[in-house]
C-alpha atoms as a PDB file:
ATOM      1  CA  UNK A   1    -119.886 -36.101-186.226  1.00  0.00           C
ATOM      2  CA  UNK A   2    -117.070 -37.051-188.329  1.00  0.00           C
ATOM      3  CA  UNK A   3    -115.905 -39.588-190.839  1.00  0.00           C
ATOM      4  CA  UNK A   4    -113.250 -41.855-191.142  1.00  0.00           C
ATOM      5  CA  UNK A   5    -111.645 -41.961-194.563  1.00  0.00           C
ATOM      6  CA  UNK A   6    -109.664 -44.365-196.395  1.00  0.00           C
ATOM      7  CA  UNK A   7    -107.047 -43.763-198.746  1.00  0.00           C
ATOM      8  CA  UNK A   8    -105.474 -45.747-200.867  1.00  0.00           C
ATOM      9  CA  UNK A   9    -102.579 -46.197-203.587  1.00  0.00           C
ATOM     10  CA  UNK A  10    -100.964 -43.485-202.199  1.00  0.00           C
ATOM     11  CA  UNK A  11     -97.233 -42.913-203.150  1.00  0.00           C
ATOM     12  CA  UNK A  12     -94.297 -44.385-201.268  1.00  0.00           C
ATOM     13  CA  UNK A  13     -93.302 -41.025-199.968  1.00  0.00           C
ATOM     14  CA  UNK A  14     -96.608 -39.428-198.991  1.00  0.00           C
ATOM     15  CA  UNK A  15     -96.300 -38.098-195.421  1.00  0.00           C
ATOM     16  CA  UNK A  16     -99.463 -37.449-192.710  1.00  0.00           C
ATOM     17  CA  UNK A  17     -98.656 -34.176-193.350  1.00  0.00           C
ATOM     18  CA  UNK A  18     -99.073 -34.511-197.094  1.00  0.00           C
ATOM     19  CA  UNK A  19    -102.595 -36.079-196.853  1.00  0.00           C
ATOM     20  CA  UNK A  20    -103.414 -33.340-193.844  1.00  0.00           C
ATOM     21  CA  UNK A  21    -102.462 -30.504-196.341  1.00  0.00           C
ATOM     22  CA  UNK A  22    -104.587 -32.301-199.072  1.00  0.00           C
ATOM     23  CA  UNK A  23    -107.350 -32.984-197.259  1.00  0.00           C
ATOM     24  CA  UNK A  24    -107.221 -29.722-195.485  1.00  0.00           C
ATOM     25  CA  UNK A  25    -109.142 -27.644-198.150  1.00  0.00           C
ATOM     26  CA  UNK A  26    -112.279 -29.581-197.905  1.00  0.00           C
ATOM     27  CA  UNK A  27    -112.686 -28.911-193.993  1.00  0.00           C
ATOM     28  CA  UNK A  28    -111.532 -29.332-191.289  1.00  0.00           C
ATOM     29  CA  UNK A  29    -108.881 -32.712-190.371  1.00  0.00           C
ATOM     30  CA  UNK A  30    -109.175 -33.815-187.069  1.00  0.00           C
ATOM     31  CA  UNK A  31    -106.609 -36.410-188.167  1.00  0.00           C
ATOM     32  CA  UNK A  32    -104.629 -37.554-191.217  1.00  0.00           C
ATOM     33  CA  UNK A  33    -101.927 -41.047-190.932  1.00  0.00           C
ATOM     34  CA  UNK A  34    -100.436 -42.909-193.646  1.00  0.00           C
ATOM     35  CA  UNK A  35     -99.560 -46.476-192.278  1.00  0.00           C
ATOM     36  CA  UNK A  36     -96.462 -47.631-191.240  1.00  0.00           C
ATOM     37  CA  UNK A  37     -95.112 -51.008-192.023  1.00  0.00           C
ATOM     38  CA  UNK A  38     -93.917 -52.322-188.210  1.00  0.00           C
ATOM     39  CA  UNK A  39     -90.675 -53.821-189.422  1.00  0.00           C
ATOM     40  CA  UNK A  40     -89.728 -52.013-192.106  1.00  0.00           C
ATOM     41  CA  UNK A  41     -91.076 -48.598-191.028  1.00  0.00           C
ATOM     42  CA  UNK A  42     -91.377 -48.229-194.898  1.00  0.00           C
ATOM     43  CA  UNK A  43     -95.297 -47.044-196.067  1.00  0.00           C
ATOM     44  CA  UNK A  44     -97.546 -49.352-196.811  1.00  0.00           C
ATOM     45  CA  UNK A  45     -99.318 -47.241-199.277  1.00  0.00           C
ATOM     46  CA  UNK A  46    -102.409 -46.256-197.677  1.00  0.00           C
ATOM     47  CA  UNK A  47    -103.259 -43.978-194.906  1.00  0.00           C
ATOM     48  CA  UNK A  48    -106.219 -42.745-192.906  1.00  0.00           C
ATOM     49  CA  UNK A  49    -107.878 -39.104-192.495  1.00  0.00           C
ATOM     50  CA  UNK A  50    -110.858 -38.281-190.437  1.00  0.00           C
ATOM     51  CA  UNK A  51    -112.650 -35.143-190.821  1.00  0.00           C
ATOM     52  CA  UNK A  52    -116.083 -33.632-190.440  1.00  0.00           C
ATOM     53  CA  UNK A  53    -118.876 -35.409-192.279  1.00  0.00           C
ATOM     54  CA  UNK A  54    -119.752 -32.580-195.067  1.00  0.00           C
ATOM     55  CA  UNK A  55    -115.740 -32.211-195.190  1.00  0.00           C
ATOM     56  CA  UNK A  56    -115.168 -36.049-195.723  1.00  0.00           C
ATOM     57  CA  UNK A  57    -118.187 -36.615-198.548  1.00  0.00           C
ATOM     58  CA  UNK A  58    -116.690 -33.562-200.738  1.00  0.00           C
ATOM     59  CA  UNK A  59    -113.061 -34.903-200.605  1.00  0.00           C
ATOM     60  CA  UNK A  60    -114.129 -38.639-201.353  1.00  0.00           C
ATOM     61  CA  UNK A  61    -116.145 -36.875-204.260  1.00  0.00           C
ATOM     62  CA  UNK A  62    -113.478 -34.746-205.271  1.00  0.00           C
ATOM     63  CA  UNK A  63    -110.319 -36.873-204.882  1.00  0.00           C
ATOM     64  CA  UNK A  64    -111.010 -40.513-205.689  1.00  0.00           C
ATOM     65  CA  UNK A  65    -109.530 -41.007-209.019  1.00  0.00           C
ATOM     66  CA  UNK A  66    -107.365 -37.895-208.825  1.00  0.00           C
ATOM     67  CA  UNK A  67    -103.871 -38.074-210.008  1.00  0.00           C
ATOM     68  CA  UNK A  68    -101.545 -37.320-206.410  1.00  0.00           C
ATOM     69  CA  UNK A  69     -97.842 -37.273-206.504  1.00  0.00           C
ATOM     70  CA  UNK A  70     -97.735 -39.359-209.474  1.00  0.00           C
ATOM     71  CA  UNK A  71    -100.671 -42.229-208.578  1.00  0.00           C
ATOM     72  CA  UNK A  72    -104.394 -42.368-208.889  1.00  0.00           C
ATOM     73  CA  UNK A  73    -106.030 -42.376-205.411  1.00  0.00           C
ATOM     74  CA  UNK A  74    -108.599 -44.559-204.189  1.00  0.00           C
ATOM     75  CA  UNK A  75    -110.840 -42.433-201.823  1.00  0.00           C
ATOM     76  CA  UNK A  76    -113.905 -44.123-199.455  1.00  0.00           C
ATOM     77  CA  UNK A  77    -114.973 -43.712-196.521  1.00  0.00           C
ATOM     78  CA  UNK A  78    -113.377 -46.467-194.628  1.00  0.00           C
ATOM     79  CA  UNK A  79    -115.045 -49.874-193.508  1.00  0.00           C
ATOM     80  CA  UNK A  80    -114.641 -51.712-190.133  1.00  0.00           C
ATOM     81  CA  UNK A  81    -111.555 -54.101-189.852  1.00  0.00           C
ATOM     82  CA  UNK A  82    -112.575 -57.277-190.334  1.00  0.00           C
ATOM     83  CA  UNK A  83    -112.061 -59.786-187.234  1.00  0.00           C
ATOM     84  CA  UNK A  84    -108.785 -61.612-188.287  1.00  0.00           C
ATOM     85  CA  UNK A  85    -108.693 -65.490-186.267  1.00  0.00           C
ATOM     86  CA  UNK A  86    -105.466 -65.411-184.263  1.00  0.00           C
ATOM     87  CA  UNK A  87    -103.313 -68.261-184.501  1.00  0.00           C
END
């Protein structure tokens, strides 16, 4: 199985590459994204990595909190979307 894992407050110029490299020493990354704005195509600060489950609970252990390219990451092991109404 794996885990999908949510981080957040991640610097403006953080690449997917940046969170696969970072992520990369806990296990295996199946997949590692840092969201785009649409319009902009400017980061939104946050990305997504998902990785084997004993991978994913040692990096949210080891890297919420931690100081990465100059902010403190928030790390958790990411929750459904909520069901926005459309309009």
């Amino acid at each position: 199985m794996s885990k999908n894992i949510y981080v957040g407050n991640l610097a403006w110029g953080a690449s997917d590459e940046d969170l696969h490299s970072l992520f990369s020493e806990f296990g295996e990354v199946i997949s590692a994204r840092v969201v785009m704005d649409r319009e902009t195509g400017r980061s939104r600060g946050f990305g997504f990595v998902e990785m084997d489950d004993e991978g994913a609970l040692q990096a949210i252990e080891a890297l919420n909190g931690n100081n990465y390219m100059g902010r403190d990451l928030r790390v958790n092991e990411a929750q459904p979307r909520e069901r926005r109404p459309r309009y």
